[in-house]
C-alpha atoms as a PDB file:
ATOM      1  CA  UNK A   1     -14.524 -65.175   3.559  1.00  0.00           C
ATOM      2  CA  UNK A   2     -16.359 -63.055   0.650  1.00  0.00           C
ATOM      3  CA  UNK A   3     -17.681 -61.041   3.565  1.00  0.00           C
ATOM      4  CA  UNK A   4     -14.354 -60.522   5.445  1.00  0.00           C
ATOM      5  CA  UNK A   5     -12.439 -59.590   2.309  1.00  0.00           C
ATOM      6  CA  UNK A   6     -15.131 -57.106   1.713  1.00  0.00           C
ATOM      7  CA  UNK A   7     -15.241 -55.513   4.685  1.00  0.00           C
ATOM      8  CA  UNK A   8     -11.313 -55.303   4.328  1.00  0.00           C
ATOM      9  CA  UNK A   9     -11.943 -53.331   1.140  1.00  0.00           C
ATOM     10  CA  UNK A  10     -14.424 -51.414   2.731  1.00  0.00           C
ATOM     11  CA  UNK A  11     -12.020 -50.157   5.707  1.00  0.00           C
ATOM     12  CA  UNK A  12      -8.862 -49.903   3.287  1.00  0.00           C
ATOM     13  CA  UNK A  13     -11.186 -47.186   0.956  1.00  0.00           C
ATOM     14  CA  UNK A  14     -12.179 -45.657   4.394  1.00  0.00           C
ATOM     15  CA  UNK A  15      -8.859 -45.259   5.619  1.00  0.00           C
ATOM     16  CA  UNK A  16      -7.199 -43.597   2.347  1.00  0.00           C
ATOM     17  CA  UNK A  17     -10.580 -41.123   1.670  1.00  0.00           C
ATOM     18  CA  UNK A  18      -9.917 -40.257   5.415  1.00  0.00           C
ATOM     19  CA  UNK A  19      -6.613 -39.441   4.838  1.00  0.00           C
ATOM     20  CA  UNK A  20      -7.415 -37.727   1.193  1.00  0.00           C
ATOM     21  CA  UNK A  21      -9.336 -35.641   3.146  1.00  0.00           C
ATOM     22  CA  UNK A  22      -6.774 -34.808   5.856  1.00  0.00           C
ATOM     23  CA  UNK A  23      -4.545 -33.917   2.976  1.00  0.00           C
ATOM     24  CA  UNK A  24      -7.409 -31.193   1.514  1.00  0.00           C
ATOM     25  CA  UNK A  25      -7.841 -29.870   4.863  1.00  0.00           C
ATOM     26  CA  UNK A  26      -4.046 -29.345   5.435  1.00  0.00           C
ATOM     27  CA  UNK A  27      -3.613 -27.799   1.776  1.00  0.00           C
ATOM     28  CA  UNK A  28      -6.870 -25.306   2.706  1.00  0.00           C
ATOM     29  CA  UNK A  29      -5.240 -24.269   5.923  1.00  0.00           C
ATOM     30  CA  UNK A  30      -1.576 -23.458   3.954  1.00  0.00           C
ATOM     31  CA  UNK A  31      -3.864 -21.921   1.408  1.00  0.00           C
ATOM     32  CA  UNK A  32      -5.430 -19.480   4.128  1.00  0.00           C
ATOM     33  CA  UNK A  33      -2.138 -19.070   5.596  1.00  0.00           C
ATOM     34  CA  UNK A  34      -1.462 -18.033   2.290  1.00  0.00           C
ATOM     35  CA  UNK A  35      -3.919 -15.939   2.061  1.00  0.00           C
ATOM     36  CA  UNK A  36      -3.503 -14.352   5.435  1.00  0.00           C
ATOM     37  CA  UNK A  37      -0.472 -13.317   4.577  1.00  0.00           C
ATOM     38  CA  UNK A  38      -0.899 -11.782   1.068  1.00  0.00           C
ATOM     39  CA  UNK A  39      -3.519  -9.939   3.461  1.00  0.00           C
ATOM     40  CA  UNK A  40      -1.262  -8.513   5.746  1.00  0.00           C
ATOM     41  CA  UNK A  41       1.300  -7.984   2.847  1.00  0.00           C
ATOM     42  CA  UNK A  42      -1.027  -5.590   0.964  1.00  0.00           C
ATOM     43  CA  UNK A  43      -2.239  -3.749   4.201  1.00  0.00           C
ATOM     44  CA  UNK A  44       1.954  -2.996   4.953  1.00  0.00           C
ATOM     45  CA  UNK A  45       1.691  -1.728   0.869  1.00  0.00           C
ATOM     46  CA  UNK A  46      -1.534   0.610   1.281  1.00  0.00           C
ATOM     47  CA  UNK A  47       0.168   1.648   4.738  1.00  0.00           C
ATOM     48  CA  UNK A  48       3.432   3.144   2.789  1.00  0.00           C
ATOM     49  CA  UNK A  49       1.305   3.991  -0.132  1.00  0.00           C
ATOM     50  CA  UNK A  50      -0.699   6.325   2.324  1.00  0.00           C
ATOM     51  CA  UNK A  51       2.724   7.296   3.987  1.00  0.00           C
ATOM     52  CA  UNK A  52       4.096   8.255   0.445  1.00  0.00           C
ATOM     53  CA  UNK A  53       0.836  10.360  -0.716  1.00  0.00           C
ATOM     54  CA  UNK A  54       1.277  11.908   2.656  1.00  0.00           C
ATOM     55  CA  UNK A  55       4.552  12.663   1.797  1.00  0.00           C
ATOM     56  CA  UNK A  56       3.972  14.275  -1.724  1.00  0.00           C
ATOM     57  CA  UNK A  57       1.193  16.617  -0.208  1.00  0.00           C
ATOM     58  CA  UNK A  58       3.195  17.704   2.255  1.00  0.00           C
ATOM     59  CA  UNK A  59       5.928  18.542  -0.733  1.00  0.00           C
ATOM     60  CA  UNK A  60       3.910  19.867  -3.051  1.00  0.00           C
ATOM     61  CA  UNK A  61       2.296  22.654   0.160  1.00  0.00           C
ATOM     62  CA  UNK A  62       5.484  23.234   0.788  1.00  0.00           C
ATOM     63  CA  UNK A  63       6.758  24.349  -3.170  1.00  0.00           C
ATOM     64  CA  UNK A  64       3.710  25.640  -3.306  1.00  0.00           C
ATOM     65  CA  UNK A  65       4.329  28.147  -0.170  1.00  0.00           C
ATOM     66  CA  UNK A  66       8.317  28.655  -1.838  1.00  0.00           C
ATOM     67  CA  UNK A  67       6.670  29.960  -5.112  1.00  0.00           C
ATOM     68  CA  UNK A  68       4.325  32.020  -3.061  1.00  0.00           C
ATOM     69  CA  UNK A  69       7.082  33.453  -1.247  1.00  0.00           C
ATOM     70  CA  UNK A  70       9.210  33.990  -4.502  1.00  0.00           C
ATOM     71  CA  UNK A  71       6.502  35.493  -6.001  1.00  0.00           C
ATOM     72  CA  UNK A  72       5.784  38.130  -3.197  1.00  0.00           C
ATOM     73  CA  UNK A  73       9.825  39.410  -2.937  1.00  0.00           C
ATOM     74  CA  UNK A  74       9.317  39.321  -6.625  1.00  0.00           C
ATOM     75  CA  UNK A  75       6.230  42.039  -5.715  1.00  0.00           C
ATOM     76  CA  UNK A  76       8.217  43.383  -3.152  1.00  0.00           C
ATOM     77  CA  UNK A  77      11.166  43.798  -5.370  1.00  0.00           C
ATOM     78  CA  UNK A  78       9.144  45.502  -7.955  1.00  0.00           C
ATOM     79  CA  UNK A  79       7.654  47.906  -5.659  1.00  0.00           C
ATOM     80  CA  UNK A  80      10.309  48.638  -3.991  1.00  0.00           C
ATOM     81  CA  UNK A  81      12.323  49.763  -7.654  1.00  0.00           C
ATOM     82  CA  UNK A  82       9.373  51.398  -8.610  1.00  0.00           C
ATOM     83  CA  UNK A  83       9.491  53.682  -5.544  1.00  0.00           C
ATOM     84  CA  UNK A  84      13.083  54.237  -5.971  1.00  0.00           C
ATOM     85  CA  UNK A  85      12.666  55.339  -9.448  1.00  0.00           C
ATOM     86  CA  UNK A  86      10.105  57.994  -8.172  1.00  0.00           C
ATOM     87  CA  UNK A  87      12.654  59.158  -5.662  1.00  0.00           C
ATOM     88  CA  UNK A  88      15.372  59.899  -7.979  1.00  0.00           C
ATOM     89  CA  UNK A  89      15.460  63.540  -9.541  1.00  0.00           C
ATOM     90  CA  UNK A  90      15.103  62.951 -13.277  1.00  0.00           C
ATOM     91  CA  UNK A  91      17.965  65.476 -15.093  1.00  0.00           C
END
């Protein structure tokens, strides 16, 4: 009887470590899951983080080519007076 009753205990501990353990290896696979998906979350960030630095060099080549091109009509505008002044009979 002392036998049978341990035995008993013996398969009842069995039984609920078994399914202790089931539970851990269910909470480490939603933890990976988890995981995977914070992953994938932060590659889609860096992707539009890339897309927007992409972006602002693309703006800042293209003010940069405006101010060039303001600056030479600027050149051109100067010039251009200075050769008109030369041109006109001084009195």
């Amino acid at each position: 009887m002392v036998y049978m009753d341990k035995k008993c205990c013996d398969e009842a501990f069995l039984f609920v470590s078994e399914a202790f353990l089931l539970v851990s290896e269910v909470i480490l696979l939603v933890s990976e899951a988890f995981l995977l998906v914070s992953e994938a979350f932060l590659l889609v960030s860096e992707a539009f983080l890339l897309v927007s630095e992409v972006i602002l060099l693309v703006s800042e080549a293209f003010l940069l080519v405006m101010q060039s091109r303001g600056e030479l009509i600027v050149g051109i505008n100067a010039i251009a007076k200075e050769l008109a002044i030369k041109k006109i009979p001084q009195w």
